[in-house]
N, C-alpha and C. Protein backbone atom coordinates (compact mmCIF):
# COMPACT_ATOMS: atom_id res chain seq x y z
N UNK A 1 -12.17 -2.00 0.00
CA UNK A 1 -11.34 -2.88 0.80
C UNK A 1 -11.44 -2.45 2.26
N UNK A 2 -11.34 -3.54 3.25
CA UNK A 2 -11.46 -2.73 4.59
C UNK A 2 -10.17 -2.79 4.72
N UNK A 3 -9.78 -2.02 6.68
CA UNK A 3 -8.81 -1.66 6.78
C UNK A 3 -7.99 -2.91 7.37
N UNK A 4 -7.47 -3.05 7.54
CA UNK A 4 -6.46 -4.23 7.80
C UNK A 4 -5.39 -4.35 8.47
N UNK A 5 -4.62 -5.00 9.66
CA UNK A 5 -3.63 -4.70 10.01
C UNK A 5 -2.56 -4.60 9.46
N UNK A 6 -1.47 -4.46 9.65
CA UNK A 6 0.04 -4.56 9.16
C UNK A 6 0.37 -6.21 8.83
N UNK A 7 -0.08 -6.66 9.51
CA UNK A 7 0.41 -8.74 9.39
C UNK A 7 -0.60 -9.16 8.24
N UNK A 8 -1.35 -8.66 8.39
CA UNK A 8 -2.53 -9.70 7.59
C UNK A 8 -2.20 -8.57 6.24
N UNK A 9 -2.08 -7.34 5.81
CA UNK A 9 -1.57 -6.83 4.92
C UNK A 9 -0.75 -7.66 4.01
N UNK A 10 0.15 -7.78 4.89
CA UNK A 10 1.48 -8.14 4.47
C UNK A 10 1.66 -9.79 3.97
N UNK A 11 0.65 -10.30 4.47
CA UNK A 11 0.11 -12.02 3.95
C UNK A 11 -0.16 -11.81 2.86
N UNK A 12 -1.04 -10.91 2.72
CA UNK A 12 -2.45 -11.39 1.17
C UNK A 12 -1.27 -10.36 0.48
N UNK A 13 -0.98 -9.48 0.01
CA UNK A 13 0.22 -9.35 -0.69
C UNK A 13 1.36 -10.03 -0.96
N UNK A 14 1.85 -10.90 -0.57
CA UNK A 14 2.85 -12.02 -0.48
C UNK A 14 2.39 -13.10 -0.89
N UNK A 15 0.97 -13.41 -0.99
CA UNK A 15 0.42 -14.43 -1.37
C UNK A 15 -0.47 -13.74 -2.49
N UNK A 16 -0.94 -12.90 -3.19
CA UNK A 16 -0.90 -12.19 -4.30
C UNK A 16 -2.86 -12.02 -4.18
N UNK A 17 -3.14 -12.03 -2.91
CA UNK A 17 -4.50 -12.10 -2.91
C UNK A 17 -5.02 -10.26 -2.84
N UNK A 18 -4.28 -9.52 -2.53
CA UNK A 18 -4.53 -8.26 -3.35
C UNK A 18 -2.98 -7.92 -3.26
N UNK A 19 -3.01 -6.66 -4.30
CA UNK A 19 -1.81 -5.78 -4.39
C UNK A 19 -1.35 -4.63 -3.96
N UNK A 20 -0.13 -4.67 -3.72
CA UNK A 20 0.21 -3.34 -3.18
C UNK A 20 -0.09 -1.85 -3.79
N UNK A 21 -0.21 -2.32 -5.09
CA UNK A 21 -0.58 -0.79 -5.38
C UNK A 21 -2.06 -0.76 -5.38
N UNK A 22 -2.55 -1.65 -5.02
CA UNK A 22 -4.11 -1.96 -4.24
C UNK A 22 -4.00 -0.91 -2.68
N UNK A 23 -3.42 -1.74 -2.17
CA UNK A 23 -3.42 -1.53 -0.84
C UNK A 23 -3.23 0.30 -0.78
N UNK A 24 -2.08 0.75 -1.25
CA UNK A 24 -1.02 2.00 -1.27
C UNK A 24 -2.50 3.02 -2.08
N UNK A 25 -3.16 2.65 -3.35
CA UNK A 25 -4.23 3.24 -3.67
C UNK A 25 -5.45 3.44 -2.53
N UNK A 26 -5.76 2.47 -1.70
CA UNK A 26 -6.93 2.77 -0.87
C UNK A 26 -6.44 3.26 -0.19
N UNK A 27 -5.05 3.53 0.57
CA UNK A 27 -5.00 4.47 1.46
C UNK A 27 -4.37 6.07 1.04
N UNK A 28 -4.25 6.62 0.10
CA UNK A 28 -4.74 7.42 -0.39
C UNK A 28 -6.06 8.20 -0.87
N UNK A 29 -7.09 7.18 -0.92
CA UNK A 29 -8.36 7.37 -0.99
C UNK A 29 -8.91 8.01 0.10
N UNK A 30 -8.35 7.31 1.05
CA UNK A 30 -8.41 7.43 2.69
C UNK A 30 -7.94 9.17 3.00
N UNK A 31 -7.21 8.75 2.64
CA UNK A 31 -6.11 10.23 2.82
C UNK A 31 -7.13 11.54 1.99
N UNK A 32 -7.04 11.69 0.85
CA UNK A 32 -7.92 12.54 0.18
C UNK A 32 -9.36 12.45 0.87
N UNK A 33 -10.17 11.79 1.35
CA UNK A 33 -11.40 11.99 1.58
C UNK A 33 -11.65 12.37 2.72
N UNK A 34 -11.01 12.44 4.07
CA UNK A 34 -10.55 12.97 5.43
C UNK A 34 -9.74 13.91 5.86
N UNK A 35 -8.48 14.52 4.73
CA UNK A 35 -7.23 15.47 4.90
C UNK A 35 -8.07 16.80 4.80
N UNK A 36 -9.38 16.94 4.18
CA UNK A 36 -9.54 18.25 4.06
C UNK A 36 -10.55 18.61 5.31
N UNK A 37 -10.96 17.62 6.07
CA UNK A 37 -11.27 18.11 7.34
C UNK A 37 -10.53 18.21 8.14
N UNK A 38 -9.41 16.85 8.36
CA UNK A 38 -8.60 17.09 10.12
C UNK A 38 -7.66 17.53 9.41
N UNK A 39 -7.20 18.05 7.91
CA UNK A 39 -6.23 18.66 7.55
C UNK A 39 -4.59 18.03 8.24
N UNK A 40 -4.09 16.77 7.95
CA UNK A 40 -3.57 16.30 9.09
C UNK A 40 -1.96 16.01 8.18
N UNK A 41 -1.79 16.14 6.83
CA UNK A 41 -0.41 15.69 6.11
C UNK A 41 -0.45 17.34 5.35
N UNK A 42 1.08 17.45 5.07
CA UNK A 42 1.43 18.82 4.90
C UNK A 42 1.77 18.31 3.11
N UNK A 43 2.43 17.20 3.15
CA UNK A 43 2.66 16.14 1.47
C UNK A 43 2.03 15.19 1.54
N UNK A 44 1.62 14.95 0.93
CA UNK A 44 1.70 13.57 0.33
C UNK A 44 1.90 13.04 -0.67
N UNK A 45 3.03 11.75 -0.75
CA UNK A 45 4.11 11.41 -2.03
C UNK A 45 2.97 10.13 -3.13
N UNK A 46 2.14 10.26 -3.66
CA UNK A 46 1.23 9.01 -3.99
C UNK A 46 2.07 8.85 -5.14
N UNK A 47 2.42 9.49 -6.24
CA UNK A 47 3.31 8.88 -6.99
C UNK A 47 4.45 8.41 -6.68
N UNK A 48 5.37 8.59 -5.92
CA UNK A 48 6.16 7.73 -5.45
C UNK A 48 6.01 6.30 -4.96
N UNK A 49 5.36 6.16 -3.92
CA UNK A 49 4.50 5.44 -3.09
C UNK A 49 3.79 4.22 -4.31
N UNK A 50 3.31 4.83 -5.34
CA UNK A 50 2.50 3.72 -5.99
C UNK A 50 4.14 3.17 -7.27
N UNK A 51 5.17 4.11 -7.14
CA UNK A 51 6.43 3.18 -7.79
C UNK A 51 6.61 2.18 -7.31
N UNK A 52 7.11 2.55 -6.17
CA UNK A 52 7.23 1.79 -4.79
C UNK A 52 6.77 0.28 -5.02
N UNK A 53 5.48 0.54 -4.99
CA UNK A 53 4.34 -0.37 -4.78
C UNK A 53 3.93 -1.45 -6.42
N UNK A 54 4.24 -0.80 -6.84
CA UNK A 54 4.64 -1.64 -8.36
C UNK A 54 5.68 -2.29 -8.44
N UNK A 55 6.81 -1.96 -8.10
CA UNK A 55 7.82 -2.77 -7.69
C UNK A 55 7.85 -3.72 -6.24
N UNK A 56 7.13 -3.63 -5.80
CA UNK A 56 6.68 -4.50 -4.34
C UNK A 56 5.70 -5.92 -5.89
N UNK A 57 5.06 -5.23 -6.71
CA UNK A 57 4.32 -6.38 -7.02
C UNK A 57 4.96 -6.89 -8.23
N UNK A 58 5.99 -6.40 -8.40
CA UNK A 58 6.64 -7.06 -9.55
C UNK A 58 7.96 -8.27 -8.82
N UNK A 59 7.96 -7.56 -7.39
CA UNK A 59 8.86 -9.04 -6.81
C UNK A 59 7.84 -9.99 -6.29
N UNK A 60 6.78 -9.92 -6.17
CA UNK A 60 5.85 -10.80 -5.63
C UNK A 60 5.79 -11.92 -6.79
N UNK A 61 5.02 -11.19 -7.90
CA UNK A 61 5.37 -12.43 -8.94
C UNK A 61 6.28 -12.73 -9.44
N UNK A 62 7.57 -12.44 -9.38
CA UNK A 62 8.91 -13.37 -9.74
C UNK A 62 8.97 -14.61 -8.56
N UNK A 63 8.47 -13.83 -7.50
CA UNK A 63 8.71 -14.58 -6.43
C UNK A 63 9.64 -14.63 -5.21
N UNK A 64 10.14 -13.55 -5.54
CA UNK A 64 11.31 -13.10 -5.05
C UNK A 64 10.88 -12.04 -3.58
N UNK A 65 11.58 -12.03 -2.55
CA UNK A 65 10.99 -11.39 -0.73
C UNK A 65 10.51 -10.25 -1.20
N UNK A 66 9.58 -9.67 -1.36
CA UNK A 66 9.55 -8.40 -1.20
C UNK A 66 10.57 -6.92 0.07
N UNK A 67 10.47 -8.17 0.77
CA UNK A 67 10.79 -7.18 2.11
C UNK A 67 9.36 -7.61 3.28
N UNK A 68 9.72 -7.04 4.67
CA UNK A 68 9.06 -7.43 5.64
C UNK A 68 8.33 -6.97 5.87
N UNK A 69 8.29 -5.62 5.55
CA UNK A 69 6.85 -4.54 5.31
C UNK A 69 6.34 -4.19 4.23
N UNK A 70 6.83 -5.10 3.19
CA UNK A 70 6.20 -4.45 2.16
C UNK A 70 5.01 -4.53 2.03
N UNK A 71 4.40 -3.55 1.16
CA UNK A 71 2.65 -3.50 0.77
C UNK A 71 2.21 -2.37 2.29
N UNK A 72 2.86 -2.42 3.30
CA UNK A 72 1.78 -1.41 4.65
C UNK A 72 2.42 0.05 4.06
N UNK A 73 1.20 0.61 3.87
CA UNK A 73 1.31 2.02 3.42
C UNK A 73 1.69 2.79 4.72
């Protein structure tokens, strides 16, 4: 997936054209494949984050707001 802004994120998740625990997974990918050079997060919560994010896609298909940021990792 490329990287994407915050608005256009927040479209194609709301409109179910990818998912948040899409989104929340690639940037973890991100995270693991770069942290061990610039060494730059002291945690990082990915199981949380992908609850989170399951429940971001379980209001998407009821249909119901997610929220205004939901899905930007």
């Amino acid at each position: 997936m490329e990287i994407l802004p915050a608005n256009k994120i927040i479209g194609k998740v709301r409109e179910g054209s990818i998912s948040a625990v899409q989104v929340v997974s690639e940037a973890f990918a991100r995270i693991k494949s770069a942290d061990s050079k610039i060494n730059s997060f002291n945690e990082v919560y990915d199981k949380e984050a992908i609850k989170q994010a399951e429940a971001i896609d379980k209001k998407v298909a009821a249909g119901i707001n997610p929220g205004r940021l939901a899905g930007v990792p």
